[in-house]
N, C-alpha and C. Protein backbone atom coordinates (compact mmCIF):
# COMPACT_ATOMS: atom_id res chain seq x y z
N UNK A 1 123.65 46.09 234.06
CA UNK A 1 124.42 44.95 234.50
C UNK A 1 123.47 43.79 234.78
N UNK A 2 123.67 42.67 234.36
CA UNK A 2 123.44 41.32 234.52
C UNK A 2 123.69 40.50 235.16
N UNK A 3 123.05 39.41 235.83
CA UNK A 3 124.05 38.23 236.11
C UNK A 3 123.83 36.89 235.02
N UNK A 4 124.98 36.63 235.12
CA UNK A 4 124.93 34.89 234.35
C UNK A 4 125.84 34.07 235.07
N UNK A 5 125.49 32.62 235.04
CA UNK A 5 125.83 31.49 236.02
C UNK A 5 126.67 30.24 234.73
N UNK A 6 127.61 30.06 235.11
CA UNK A 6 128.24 28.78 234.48
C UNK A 6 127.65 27.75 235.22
N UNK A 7 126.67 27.14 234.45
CA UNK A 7 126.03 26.09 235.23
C UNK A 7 126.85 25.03 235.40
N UNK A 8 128.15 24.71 234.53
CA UNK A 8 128.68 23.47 234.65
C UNK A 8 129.93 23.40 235.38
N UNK A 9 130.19 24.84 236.37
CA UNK A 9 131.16 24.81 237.55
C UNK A 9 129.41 24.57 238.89
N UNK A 10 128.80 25.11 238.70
CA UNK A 10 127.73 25.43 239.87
C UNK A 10 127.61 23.56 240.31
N UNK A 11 128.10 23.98 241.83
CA UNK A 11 127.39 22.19 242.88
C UNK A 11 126.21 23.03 243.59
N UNK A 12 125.90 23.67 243.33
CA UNK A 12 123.99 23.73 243.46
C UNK A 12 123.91 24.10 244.76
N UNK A 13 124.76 24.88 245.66
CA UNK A 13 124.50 24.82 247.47
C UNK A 13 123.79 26.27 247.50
N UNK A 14 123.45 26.70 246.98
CA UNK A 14 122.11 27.63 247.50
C UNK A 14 122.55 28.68 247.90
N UNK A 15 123.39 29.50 248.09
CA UNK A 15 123.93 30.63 248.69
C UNK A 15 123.83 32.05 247.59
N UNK A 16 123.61 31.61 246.41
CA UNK A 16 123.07 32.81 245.03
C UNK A 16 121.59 32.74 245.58
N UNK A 17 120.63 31.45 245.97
CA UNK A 17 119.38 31.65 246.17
C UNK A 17 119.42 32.67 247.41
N UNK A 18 119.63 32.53 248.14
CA UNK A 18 119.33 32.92 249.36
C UNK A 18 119.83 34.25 249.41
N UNK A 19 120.91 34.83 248.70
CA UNK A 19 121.29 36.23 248.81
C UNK A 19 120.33 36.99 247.45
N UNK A 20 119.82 36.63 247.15
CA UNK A 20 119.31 37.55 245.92
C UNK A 20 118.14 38.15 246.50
N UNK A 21 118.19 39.34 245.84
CA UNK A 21 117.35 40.54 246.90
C UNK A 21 115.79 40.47 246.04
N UNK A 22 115.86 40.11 244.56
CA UNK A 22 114.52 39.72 243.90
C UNK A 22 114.70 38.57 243.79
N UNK A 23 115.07 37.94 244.08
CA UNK A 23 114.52 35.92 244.95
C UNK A 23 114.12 35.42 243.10
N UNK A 24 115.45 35.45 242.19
CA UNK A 24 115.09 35.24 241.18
C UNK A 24 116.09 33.99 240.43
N UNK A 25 116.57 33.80 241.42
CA UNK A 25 117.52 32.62 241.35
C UNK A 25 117.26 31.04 242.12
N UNK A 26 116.77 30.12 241.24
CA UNK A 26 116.42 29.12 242.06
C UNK A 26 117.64 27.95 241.62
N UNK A 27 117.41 26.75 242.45
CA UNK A 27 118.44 25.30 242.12
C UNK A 27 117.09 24.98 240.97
N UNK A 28 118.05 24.74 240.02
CA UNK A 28 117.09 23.90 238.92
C UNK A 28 116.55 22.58 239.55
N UNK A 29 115.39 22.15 238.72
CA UNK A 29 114.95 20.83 239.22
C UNK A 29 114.27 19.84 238.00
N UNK A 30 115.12 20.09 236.89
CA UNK A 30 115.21 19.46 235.57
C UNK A 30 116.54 18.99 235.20
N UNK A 31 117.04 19.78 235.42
CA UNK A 31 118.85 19.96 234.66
C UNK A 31 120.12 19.57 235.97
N UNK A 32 120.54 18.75 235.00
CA UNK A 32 121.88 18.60 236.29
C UNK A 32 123.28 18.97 234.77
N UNK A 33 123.66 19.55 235.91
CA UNK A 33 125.02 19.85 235.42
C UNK A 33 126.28 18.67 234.82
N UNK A 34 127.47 18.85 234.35
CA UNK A 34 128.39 17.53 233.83
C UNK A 34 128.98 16.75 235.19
N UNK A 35 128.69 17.64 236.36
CA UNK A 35 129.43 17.13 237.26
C UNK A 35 128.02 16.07 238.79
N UNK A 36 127.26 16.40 237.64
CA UNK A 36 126.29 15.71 238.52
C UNK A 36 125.09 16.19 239.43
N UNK A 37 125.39 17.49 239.35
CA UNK A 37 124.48 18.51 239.85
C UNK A 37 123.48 19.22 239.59
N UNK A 38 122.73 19.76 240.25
CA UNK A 38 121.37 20.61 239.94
C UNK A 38 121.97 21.88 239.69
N UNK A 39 122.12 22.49 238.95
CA UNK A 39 122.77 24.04 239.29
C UNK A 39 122.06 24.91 239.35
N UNK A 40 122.23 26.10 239.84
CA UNK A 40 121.73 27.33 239.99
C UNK A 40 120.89 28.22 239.20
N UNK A 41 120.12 28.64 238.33
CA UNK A 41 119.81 29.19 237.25
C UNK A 41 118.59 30.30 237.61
N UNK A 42 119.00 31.35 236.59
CA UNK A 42 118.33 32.70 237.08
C UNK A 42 116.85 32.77 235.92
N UNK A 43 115.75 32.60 236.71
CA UNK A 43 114.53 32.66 236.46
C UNK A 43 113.65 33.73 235.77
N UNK A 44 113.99 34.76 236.32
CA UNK A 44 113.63 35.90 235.35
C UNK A 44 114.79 37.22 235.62
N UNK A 45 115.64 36.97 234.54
CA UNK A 45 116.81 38.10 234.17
C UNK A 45 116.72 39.28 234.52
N UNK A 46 115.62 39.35 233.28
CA UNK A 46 115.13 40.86 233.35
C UNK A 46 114.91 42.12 234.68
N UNK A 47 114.65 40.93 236.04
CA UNK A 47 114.29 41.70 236.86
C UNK A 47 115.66 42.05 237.48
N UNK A 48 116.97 41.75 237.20
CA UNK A 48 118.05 41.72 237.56
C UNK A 48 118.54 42.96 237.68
N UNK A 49 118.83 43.53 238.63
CA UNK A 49 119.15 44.89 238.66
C UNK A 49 120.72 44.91 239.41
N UNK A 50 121.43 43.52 238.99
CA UNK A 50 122.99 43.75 239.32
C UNK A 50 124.06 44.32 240.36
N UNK A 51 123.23 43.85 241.53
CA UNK A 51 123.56 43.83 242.79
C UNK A 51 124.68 43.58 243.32
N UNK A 52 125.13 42.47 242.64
CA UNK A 52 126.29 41.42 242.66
C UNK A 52 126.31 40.57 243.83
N UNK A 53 125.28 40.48 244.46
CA UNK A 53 125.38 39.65 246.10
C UNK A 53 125.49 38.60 245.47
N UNK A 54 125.17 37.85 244.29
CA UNK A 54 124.76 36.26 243.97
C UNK A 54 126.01 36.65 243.95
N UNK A 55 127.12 36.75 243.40
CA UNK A 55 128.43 36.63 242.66
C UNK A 55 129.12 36.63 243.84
N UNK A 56 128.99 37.28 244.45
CA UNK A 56 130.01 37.31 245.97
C UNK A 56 129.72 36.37 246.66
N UNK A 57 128.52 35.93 246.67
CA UNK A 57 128.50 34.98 248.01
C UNK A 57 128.51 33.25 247.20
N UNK A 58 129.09 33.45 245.68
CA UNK A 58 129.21 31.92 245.25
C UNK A 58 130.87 31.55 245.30
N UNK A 59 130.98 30.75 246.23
CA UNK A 59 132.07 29.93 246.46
C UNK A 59 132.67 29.53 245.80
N UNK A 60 132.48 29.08 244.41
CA UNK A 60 133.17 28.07 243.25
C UNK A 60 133.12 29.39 242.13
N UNK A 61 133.27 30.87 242.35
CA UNK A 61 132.80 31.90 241.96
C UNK A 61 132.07 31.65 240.04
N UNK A 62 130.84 31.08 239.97
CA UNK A 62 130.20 30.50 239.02
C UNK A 62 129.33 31.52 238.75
N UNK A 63 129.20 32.70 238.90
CA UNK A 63 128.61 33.97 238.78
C UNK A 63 129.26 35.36 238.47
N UNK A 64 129.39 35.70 237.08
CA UNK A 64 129.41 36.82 236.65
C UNK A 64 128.40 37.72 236.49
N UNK A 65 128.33 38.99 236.82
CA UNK A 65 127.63 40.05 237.07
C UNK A 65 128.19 41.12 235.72
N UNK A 66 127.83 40.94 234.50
CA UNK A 66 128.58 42.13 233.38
C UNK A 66 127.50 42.96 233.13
């Protein structure tokens, strides 16, 4: 299991950063989203071992875990 982020629902408030247990999810700081935002984006996948905390604790639920 994976996670992936719809970057173009994500308003960037940090709550996927802060719950991820390998700290592999940062706010981008290149890319803004259609709605004006920095969004969320997962840094190294691979280490993803599908926890699902990012997915639960995103509000605008912009995180699937498949």
């Amino acid at each position: 299991m994976k996670a992936s982020i719809d970057k173009n629902s994500c308003k960037g408030c940090g709550l996927c950063v802060m719950s991820c247990p390998k700290k592999i999810i940062k706010i981008s700081d290149k890319e803004i989203n259609k709605q004006g935002y920095y969004a969320a984006e997962i840094i190294d996948i691979n280490a993803c071992n599908g926890c699902t905390l990012c997915a639960v604790m995103c509000p605008d639920v912009c995180i699937k875990v498949e």
